[in-house]
PDB file of N, CA and C in Angstrom:
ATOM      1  N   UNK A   1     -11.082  -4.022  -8.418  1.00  0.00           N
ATOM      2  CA  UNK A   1      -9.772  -4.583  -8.135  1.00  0.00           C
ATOM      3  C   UNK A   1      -9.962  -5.810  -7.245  1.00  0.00           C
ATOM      4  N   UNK A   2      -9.196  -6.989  -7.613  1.00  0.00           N
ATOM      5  CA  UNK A   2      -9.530  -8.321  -6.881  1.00  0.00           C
ATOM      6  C   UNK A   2      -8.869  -8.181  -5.985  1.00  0.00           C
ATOM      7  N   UNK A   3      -8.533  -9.211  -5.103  1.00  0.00           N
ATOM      8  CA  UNK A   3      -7.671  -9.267  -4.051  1.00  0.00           C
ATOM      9  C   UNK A   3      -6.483 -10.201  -4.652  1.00  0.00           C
ATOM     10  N   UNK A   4      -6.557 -10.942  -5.890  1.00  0.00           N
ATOM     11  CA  UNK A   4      -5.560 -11.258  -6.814  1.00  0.00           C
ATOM     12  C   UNK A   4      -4.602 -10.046  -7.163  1.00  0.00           C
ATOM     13  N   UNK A   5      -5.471  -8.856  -7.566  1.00  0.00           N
ATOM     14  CA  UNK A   5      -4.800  -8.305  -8.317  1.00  0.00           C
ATOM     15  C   UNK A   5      -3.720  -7.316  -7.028  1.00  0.00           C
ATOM     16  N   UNK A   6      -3.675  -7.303  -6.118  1.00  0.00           N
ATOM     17  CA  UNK A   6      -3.135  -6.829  -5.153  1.00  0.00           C
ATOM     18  C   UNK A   6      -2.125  -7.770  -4.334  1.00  0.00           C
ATOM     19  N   UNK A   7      -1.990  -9.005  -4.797  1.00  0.00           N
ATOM     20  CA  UNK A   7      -0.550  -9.813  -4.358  1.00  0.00           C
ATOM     21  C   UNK A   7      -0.264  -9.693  -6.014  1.00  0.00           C
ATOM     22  N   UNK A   8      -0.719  -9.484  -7.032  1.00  0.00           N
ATOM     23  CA  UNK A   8       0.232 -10.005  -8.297  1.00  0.00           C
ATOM     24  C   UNK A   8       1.162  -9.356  -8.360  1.00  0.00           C
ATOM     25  N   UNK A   9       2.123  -9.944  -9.438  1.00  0.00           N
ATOM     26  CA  UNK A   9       3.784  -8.649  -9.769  1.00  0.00           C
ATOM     27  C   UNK A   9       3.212  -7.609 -10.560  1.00  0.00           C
ATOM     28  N   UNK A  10       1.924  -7.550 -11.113  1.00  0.00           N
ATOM     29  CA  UNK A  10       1.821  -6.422 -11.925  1.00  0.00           C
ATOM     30  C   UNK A  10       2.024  -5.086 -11.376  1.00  0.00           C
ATOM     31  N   UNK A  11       2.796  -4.415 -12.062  1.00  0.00           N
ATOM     32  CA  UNK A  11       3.056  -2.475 -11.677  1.00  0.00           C
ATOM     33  C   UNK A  11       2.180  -1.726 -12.353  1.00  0.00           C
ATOM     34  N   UNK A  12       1.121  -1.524 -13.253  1.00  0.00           N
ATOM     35  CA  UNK A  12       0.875  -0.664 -13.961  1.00  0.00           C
ATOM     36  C   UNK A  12      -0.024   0.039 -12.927  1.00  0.00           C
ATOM     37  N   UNK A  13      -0.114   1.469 -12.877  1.00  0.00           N
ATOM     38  CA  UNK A  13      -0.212   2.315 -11.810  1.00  0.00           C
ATOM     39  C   UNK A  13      -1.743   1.620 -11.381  1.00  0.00           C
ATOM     40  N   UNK A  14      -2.469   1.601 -12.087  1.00  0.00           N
ATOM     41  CA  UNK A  14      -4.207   0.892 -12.050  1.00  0.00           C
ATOM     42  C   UNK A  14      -4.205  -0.013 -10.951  1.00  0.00           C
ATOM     43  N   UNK A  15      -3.055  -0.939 -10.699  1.00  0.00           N
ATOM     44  CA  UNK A  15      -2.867  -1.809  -9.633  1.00  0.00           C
ATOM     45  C   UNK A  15      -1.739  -1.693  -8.145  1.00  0.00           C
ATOM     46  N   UNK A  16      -0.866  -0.917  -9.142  1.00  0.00           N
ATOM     47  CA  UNK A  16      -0.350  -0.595  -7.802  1.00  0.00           C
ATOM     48  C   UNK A  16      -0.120   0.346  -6.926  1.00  0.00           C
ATOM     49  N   UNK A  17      -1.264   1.309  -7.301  1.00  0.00           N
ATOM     50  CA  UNK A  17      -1.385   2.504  -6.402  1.00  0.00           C
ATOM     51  C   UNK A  17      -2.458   1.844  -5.509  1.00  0.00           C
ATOM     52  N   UNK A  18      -3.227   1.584  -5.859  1.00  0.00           N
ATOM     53  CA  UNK A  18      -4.377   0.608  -4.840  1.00  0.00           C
ATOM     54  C   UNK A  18      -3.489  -0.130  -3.847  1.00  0.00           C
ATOM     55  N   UNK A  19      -2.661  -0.961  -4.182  1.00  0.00           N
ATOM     56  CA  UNK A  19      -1.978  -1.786  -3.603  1.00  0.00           C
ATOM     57  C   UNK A  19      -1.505  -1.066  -2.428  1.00  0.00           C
ATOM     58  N   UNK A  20      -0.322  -0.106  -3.342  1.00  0.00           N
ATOM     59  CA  UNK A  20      -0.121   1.266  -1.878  1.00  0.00           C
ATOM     60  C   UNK A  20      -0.523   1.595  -1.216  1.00  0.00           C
ATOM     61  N   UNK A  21      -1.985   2.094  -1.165  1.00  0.00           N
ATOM     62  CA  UNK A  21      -3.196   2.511  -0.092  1.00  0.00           C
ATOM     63  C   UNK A  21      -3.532   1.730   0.873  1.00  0.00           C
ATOM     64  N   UNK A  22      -3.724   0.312   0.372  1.00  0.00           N
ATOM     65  CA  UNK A  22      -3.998  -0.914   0.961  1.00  0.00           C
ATOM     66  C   UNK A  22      -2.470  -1.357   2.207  1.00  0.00           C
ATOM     67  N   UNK A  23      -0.932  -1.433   1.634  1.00  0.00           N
ATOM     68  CA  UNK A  23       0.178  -1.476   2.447  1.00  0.00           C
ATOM     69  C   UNK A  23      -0.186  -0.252   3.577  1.00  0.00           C
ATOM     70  N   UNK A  24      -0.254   0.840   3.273  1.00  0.00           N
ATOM     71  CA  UNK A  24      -0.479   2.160   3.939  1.00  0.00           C
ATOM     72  C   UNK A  24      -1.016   2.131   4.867  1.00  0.00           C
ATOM     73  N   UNK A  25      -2.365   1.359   4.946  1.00  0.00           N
ATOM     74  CA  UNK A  25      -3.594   1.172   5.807  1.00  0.00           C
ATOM     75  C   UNK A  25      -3.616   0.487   6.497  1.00  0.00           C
ATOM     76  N   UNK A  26      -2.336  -0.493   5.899  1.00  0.00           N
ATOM     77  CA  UNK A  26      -2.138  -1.529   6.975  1.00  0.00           C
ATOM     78  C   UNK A  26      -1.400  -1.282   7.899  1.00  0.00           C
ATOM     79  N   UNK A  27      -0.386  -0.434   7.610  1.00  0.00           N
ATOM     80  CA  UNK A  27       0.404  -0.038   8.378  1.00  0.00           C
ATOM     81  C   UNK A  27       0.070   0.706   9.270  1.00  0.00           C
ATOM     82  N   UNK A  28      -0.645   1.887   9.006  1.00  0.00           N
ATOM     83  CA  UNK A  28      -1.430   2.339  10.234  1.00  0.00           C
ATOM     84  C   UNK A  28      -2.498   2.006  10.904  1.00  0.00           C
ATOM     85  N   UNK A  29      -3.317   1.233  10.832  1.00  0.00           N
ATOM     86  CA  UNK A  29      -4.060   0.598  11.732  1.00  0.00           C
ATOM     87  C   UNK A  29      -3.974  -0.609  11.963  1.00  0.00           C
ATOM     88  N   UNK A  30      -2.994  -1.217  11.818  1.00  0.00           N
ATOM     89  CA  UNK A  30      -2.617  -2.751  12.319  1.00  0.00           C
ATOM     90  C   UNK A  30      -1.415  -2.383  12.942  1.00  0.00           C
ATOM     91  N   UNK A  31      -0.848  -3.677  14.119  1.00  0.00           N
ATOM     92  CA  UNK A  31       0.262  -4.035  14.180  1.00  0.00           C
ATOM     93  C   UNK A  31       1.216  -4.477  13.570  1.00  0.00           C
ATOM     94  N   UNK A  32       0.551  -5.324  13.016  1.00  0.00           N
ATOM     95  CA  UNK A  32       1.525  -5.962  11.841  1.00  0.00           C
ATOM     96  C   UNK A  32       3.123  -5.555  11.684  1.00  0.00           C
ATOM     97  N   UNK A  33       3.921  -6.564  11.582  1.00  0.00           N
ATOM     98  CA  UNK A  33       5.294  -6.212  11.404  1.00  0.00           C
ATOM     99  C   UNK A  33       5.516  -5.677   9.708  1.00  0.00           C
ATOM    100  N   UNK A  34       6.558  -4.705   9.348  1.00  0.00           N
ATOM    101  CA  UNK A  34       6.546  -4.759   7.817  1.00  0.00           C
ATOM    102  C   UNK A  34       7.163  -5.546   6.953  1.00  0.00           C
ATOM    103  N   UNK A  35       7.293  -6.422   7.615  1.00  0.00           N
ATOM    104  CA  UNK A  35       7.558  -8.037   7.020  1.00  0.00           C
ATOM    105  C   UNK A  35       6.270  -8.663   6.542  1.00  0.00           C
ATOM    106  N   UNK A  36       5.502  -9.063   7.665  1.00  0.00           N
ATOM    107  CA  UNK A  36       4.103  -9.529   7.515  1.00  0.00           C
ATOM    108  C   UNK A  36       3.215  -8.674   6.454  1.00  0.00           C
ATOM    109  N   UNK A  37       3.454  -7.600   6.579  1.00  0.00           N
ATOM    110  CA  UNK A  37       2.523  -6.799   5.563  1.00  0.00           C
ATOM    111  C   UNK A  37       3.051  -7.360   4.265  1.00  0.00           C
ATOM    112  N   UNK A  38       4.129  -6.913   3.829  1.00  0.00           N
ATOM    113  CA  UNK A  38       5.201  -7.495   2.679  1.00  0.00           C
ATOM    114  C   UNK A  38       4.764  -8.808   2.264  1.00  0.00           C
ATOM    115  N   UNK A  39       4.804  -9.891   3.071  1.00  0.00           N
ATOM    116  CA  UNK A  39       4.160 -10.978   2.886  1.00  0.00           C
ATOM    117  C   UNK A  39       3.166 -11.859   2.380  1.00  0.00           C
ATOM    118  N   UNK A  40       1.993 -10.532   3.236  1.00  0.00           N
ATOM    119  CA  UNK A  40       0.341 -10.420   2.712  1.00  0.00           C
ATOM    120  C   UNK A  40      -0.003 -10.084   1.090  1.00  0.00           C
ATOM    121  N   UNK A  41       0.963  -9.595   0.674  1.00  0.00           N
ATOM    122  CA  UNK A  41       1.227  -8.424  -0.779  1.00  0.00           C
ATOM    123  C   UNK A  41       1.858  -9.375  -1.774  1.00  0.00           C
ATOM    124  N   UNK A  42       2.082 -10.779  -1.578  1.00  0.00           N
ATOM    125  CA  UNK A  42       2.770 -11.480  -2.514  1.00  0.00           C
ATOM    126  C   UNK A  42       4.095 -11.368  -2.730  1.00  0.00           C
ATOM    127  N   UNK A  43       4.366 -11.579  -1.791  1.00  0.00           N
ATOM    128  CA  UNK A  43       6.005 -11.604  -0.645  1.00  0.00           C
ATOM    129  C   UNK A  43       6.834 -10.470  -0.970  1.00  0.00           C
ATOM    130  N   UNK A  44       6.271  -9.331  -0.934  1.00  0.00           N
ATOM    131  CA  UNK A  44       6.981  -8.273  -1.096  1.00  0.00           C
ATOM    132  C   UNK A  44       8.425  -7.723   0.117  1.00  0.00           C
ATOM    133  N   UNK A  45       8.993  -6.710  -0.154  1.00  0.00           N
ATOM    134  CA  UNK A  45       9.983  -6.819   0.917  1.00  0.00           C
ATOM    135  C   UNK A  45       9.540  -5.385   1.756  1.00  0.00           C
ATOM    136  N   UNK A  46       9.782  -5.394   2.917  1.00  0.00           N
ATOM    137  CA  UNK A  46       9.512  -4.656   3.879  1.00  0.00           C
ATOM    138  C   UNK A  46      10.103  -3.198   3.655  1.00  0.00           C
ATOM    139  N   UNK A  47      10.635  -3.019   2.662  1.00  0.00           N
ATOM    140  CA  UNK A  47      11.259  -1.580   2.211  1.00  0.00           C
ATOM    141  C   UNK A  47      10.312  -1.244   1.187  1.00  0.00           C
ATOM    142  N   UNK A  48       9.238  -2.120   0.162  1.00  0.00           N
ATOM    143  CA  UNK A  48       8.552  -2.195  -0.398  1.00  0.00           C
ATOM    144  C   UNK A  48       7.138  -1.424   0.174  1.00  0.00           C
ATOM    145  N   UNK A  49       6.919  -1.703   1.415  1.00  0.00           N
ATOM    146  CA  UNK A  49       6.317  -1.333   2.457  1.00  0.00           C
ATOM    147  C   UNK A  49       6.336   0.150   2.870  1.00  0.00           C
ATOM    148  N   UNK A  50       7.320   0.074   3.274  1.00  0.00           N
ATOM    149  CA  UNK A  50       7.935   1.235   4.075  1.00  0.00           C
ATOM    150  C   UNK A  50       8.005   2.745   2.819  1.00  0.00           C
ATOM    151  N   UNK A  51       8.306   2.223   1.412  1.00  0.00           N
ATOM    152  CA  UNK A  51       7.953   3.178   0.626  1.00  0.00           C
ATOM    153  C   UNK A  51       6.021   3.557   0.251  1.00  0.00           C
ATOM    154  N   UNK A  52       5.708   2.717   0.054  1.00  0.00           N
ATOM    155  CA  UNK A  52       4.042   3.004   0.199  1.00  0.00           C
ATOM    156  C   UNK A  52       3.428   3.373   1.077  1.00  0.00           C
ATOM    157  N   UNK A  53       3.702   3.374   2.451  1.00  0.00           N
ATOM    158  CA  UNK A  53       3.860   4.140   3.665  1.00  0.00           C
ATOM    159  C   UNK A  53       3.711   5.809   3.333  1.00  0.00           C
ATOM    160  N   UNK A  54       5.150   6.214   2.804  1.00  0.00           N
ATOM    161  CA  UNK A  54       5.665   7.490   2.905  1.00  0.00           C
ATOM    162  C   UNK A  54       5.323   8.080   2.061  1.00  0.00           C
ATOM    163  N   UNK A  55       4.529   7.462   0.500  1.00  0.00           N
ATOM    164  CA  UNK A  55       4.529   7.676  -0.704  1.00  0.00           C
ATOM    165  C   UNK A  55       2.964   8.209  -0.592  1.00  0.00           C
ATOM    166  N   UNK A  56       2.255   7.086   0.444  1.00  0.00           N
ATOM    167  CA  UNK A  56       0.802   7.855   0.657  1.00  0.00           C
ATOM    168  C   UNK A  56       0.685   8.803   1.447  1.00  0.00           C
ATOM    169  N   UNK A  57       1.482   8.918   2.349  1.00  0.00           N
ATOM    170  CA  UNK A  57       1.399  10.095   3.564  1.00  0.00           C
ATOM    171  C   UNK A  57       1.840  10.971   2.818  1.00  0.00           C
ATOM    172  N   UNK A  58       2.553  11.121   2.229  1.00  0.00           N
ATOM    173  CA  UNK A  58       3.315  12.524   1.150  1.00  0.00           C
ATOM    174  C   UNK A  58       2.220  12.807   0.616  1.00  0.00           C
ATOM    175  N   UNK A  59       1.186  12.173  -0.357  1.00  0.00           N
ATOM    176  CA  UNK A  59       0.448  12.477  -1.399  1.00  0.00           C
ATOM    177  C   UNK A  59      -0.864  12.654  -0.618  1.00  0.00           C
ATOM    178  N   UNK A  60      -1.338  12.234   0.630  1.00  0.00           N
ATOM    179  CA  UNK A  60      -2.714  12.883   1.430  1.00  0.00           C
ATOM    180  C   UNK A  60      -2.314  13.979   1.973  1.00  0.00           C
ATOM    181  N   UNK A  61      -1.312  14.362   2.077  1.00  0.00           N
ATOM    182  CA  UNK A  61      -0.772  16.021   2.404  1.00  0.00           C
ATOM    183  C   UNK A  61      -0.826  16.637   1.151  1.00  0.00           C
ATOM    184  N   UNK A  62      -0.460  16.441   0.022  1.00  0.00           N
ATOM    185  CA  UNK A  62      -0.412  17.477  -0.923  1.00  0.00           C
ATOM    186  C   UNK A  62      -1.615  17.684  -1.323  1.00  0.00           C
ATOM    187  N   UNK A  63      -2.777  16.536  -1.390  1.00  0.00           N
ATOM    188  CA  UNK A  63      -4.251  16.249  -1.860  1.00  0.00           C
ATOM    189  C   UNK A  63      -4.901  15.374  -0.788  1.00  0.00           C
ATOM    190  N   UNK A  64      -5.795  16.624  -0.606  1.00  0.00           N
ATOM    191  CA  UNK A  64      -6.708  16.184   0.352  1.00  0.00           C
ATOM    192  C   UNK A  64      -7.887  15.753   0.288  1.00  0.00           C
ATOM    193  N   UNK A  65      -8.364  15.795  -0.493  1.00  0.00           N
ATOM    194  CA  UNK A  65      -9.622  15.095  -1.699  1.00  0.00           C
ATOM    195  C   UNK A  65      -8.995  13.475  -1.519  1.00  0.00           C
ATOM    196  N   UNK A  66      -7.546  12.580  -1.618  1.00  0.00           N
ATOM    197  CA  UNK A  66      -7.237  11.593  -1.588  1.00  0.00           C
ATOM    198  C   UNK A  66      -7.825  11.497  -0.420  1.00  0.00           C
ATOM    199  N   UNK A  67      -8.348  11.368   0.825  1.00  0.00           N
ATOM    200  CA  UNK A  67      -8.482  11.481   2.104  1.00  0.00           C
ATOM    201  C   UNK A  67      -9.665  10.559   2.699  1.00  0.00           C
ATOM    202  N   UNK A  68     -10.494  11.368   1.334  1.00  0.00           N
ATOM    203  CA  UNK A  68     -12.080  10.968   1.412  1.00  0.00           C
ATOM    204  C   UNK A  68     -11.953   9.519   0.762  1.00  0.00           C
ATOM    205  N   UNK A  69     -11.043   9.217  -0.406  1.00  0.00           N
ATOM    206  CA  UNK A  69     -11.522   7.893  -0.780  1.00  0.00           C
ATOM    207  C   UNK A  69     -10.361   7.014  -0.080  1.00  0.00           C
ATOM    208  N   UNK A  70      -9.805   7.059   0.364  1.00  0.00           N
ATOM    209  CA  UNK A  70      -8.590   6.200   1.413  1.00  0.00           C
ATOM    210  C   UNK A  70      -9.285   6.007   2.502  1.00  0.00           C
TER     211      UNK A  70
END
């Protein structure tokens, strides 16, 4: 996965579950505002954010095997 392919508009899960992990990660170990993150992502919006957030924390609780490669 490029670092293209993680600001593009493409959705197909191949790209934007990565993408998610990547918002996620940012969010917890940076400061970063969730604007700025949004931004970084190919001007995404900060609710954009805030769902990939909750969407990965939900899914490293249900699977914990996700854990090891995040």
């Amino acid at each position: 996965l490029s670092l293209e392919d993680l600001d593009s508009k493409n959705r197909s899960r191949a790209i934007s579950y990565p993408r998610q992990i990547a918002m996620y990660m940012c969010r917890k170990y940076t400061d970063l505002s969730l604007l700025k993150i949004g931004e970084s992502f190919g001007g995404r919006d900060h609710s954009t954010v805030i769902h990939a957030y909750e969407k990965i924390s939900e899914d490293l609780e249900k699977n914990p095997s996700l854990q090891g490669r995040v």
